[in-house]
C-alpha atoms as a PDB file:
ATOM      1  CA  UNK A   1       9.566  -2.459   5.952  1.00  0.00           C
ATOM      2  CA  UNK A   2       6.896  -4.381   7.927  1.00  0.00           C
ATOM      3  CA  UNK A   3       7.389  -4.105  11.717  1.00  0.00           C
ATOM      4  CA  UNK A   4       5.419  -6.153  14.021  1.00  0.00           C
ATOM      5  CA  UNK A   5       3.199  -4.511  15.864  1.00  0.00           C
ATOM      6  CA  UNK A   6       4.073  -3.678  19.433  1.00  0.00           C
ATOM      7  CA  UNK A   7       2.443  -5.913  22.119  1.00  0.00           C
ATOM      8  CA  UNK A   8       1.052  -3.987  25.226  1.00  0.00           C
ATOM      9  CA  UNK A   9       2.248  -6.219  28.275  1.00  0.00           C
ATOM     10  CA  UNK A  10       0.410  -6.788  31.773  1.00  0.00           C
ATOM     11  CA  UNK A  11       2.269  -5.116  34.621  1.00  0.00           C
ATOM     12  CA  UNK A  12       1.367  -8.145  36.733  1.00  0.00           C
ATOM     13  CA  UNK A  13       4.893 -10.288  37.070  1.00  0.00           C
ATOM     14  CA  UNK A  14       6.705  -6.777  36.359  1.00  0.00           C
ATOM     15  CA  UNK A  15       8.677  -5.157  39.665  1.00  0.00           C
ATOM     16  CA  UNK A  16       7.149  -2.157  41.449  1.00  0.00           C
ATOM     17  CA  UNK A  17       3.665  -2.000  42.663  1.00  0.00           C
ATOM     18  CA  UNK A  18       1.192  -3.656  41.157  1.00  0.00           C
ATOM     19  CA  UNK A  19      -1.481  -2.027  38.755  1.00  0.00           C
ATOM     20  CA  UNK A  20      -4.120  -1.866  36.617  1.00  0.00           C
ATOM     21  CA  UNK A  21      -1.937  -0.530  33.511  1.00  0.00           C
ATOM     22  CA  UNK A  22      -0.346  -2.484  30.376  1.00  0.00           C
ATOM     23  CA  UNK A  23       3.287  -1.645  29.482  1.00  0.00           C
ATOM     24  CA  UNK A  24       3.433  -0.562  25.976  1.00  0.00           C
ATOM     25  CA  UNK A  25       7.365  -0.728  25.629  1.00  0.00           C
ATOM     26  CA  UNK A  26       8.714   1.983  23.465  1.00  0.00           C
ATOM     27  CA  UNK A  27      12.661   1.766  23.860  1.00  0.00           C
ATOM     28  CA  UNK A  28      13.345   4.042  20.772  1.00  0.00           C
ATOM     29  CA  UNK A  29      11.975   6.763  23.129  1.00  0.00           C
ATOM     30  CA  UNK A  30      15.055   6.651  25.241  1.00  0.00           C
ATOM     31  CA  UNK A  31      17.593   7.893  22.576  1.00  0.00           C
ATOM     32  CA  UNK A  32      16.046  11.436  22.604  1.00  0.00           C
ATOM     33  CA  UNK A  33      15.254  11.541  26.243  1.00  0.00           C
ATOM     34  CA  UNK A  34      18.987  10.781  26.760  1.00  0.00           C
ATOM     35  CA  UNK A  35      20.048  13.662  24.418  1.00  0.00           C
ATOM     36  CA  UNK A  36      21.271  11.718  21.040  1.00  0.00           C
ATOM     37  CA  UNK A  37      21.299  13.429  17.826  1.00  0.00           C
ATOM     38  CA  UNK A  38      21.354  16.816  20.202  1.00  0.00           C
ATOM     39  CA  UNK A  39      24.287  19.530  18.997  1.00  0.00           C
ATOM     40  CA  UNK A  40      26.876  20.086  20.843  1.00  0.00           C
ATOM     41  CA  UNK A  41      26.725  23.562  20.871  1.00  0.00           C
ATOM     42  CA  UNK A  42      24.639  26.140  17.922  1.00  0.00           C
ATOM     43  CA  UNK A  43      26.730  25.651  14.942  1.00  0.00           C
ATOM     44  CA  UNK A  44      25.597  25.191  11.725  1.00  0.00           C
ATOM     45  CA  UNK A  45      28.335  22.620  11.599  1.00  0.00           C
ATOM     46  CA  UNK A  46      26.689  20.301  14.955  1.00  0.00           C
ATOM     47  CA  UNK A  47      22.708  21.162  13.140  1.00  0.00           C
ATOM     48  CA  UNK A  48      20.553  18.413  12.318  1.00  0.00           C
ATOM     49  CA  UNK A  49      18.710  20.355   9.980  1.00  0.00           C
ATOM     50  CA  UNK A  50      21.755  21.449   8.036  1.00  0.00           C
ATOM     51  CA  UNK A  51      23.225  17.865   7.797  1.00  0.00           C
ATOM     52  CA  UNK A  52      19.657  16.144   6.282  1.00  0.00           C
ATOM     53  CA  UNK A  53      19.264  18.225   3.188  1.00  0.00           C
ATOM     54  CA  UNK A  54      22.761  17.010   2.558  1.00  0.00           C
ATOM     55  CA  UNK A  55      21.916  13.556   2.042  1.00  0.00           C
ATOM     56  CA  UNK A  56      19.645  11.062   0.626  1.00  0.00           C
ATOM     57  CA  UNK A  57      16.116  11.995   0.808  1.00  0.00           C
ATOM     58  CA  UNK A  58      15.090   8.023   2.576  1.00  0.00           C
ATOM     59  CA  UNK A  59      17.858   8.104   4.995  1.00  0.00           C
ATOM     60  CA  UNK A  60      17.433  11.944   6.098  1.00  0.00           C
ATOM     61  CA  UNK A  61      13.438  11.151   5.706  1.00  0.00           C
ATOM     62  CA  UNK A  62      12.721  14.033   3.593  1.00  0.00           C
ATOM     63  CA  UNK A  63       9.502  14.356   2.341  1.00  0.00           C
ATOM     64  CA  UNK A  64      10.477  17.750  -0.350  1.00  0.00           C
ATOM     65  CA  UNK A  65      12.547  19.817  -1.232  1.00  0.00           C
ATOM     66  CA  UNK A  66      12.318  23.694  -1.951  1.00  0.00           C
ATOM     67  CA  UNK A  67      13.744  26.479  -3.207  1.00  0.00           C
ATOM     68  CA  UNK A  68      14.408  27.873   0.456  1.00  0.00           C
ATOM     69  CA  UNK A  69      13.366  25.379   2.600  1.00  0.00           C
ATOM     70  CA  UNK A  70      12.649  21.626   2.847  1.00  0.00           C
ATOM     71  CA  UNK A  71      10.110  19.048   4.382  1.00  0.00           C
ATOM     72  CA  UNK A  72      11.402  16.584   6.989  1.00  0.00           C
ATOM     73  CA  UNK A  73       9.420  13.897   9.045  1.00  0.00           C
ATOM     74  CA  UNK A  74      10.033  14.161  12.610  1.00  0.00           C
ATOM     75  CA  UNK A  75      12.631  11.553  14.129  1.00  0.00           C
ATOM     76  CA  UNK A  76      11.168  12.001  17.506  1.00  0.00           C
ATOM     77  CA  UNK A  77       7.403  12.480  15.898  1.00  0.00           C
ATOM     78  CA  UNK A  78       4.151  14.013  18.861  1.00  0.00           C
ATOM     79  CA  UNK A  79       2.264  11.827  16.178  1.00  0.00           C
ATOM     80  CA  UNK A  80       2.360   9.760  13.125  1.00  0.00           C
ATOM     81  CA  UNK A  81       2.879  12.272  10.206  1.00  0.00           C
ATOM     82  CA  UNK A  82       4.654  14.781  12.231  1.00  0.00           C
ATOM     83  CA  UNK A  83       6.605  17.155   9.986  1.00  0.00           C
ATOM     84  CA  UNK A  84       9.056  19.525  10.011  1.00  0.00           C
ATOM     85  CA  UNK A  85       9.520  22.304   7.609  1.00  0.00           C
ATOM     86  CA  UNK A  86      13.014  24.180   7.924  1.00  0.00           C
ATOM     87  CA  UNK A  87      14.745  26.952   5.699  1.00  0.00           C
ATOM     88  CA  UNK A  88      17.795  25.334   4.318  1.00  0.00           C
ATOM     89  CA  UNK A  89      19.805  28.857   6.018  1.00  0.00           C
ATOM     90  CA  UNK A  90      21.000  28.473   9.239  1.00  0.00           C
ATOM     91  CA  UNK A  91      19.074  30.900  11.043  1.00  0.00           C
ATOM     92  CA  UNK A  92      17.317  30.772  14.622  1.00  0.00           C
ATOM     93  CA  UNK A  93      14.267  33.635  14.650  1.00  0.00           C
ATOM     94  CA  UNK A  94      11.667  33.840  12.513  1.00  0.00           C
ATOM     95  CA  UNK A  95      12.817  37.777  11.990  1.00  0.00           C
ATOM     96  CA  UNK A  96      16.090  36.514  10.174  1.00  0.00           C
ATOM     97  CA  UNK A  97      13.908  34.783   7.356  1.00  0.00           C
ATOM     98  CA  UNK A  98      14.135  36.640   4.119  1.00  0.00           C
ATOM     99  CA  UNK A  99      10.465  37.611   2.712  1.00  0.00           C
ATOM    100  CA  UNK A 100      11.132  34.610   0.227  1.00  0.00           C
ATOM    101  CA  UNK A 101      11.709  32.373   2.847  1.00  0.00           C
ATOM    102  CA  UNK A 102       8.760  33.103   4.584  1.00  0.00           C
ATOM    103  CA  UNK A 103       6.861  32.682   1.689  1.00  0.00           C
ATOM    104  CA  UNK A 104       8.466  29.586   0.876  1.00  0.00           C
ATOM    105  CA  UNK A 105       8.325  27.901   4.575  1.00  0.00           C
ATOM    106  CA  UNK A 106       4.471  29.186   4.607  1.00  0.00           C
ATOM    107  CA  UNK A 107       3.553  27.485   1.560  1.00  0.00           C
ATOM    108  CA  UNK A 108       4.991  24.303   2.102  1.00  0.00           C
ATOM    109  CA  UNK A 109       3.772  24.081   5.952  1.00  0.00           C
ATOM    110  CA  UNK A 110      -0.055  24.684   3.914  1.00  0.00           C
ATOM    111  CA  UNK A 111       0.979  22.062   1.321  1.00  0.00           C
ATOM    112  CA  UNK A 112       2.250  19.489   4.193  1.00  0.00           C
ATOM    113  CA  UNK A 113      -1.321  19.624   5.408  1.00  0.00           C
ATOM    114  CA  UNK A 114      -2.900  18.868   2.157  1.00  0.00           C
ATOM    115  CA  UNK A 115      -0.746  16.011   1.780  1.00  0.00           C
ATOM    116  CA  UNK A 116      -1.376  14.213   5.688  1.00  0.00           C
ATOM    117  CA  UNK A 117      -4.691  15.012   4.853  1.00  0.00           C
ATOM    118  CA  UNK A 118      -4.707  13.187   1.378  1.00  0.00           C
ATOM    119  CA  UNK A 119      -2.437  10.372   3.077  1.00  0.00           C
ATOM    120  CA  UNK A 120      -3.963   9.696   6.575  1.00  0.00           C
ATOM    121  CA  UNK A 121      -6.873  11.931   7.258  1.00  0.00           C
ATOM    122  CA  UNK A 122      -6.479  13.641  10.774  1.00  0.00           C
ATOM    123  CA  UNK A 123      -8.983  15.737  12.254  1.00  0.00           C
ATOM    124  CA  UNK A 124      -7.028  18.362  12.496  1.00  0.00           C
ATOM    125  CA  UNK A 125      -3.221  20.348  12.791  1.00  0.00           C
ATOM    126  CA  UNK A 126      -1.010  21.961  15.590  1.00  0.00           C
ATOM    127  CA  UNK A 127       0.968  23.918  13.966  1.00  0.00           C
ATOM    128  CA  UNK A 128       4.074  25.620  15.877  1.00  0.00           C
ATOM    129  CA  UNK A 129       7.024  27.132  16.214  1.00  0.00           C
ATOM    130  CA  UNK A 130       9.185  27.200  19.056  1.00  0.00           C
ATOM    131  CA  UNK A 131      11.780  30.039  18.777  1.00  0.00           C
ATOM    132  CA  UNK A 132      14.590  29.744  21.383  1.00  0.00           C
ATOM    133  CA  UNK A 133      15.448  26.916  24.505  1.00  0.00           C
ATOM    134  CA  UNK A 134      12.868  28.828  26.337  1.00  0.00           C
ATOM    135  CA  UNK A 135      10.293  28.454  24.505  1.00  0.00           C
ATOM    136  CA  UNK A 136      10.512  24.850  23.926  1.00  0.00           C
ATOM    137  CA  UNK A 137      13.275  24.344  20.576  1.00  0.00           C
ATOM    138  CA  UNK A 138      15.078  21.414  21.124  1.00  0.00           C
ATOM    139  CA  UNK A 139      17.060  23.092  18.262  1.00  0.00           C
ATOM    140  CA  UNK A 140      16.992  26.345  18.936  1.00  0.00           C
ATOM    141  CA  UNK A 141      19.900  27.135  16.241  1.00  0.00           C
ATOM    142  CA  UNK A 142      17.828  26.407  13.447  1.00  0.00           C
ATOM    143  CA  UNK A 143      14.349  27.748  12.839  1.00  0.00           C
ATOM    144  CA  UNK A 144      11.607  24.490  11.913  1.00  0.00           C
ATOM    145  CA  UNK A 145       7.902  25.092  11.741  1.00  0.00           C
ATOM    146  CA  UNK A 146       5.881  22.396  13.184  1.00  0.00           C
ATOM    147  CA  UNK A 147       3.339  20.384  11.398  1.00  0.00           C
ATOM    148  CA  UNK A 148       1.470  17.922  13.552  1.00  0.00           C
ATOM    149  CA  UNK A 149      -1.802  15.412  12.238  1.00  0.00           C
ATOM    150  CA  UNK A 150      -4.325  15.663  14.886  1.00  0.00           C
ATOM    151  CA  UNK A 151      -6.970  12.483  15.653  1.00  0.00           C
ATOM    152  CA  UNK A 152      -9.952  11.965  17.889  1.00  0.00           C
ATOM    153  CA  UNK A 153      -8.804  10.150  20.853  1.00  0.00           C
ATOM    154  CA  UNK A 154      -5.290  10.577  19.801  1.00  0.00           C
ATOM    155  CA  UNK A 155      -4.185  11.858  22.964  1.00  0.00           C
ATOM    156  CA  UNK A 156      -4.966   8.692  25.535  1.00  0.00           C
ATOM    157  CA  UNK A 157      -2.867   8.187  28.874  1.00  0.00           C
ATOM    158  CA  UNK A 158       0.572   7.189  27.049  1.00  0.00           C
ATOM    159  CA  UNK A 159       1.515  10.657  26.649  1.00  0.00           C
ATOM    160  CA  UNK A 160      -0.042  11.899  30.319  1.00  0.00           C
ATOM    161  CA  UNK A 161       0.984   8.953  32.132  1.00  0.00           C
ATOM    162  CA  UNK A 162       4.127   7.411  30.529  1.00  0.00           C
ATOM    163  CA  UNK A 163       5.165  10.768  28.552  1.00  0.00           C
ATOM    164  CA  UNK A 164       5.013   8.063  25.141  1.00  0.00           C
ATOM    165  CA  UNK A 165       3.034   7.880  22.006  1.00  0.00           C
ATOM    166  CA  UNK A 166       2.789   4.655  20.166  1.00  0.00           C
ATOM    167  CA  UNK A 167       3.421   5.026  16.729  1.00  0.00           C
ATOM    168  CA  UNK A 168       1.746   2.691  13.995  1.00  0.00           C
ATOM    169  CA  UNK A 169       3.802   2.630  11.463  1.00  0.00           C
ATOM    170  CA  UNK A 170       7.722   2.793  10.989  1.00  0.00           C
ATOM    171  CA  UNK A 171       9.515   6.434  10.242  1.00  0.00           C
ATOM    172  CA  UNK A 172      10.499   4.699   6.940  1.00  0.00           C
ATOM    173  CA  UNK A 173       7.411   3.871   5.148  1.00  0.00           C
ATOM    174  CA  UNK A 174       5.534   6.797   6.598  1.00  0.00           C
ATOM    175  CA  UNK A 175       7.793   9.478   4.509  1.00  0.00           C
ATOM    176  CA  UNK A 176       7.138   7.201   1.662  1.00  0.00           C
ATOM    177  CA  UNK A 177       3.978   7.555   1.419  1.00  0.00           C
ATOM    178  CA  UNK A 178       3.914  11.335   2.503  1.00  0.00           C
ATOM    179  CA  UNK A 179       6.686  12.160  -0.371  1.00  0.00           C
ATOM    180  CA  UNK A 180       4.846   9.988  -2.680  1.00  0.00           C
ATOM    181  CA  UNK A 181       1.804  12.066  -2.521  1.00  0.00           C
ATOM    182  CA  UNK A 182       3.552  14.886  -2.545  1.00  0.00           C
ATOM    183  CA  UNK A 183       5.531  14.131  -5.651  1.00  0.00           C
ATOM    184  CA  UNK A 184       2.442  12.564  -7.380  1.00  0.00           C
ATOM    185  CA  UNK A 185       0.446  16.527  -6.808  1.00  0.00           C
ATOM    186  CA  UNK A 186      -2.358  14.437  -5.001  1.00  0.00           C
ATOM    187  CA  UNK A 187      -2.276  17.767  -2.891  1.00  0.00           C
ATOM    188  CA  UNK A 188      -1.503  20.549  -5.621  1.00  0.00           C
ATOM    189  CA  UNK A 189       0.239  23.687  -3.505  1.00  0.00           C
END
């Protein structure tokens, strides 16, 4: 699952003006920008995060499963690690969770940090929820809490200038190793 390693390019020889920048190309970007993968409207039917838990762990990139909720990597990750952990109901507000499932997506949003940190140590976490189109949810339909690895210096010009992050490593391995430590109780919950 070995990718090679992006290659920044200089913007000499490039059209447009001239500058002082490498490109960093990062095509994959595009497909959310352009809306794919978005629902067409807020059905459980159209959701994302009711169509991963039905399949295979690898090609939905879950990391674990719960009782009431599940662990996804990010398709569109802020940073390398990025998680997402989602109730397995349809549900939009943090209010509609049952007291089990806010137990349950609690939990495994503290055990998701135990794990990055036993996989990749980061400096630190953002951890968020967006709750409704307002606020930020590119799904608003379906609840997801927000678990993102923090580094040092992890937040360089891509993301100001060029609205990109580079990643290091493919979506692939990087739930590998995240559901391998969490299935080997390297981080015990």
């Amino acid at each position: 699952m070995n990718e090679a390693a992006p290659v920044p390019e200089p913007a000499a020889g490039h059209p447009g003006v001239p500058d002082e920048f490498e490109r960093l190309w990062t095509p994959h970007r595009m497909v959310y920008v352009g809306g794919e993968n978005k629902p067409e409207d807020p059905s459980a039917e159209q959701c994302p995060f009711c169509r991963t838990p039905q399949g295979e762990d690898e090609a939905g990139l879950v990391v674990h499963r719960g009782r009431t909720a599940f662990v996804v990597l990010n398709l569109y990750p802020y940073n390398p690690g990025h998680l997402l952990v989602c109730p397995y109901r349809h549900v939009a507000d943090w209010t509609e969770l049952t007291d089990a499932e806010r137990t349950e997506v609690g939990d495994l949003t503290a055990q998701a940090m135990r794990v990055i940190r036993a996989v990749s140590g980061p400096d630190g976490f953002n951890l968020g929820m967006n709750q409704g189109a307002v606020a930020g949810a590119g799904i608003a339909a379906h609840l997801h809490q927000h678990v993102v690895p923090r580094w040092g210096g992890d937040a360089n010009f891509l993301p100001i200038i060029a609205r990109t992050k580079a990643l290091p490593e493919v979506l692939g391995r990087t739930r590998e190793l995240l559901a391998a430590a969490w299935g080997a109780g390297e981080a015990p919950c």
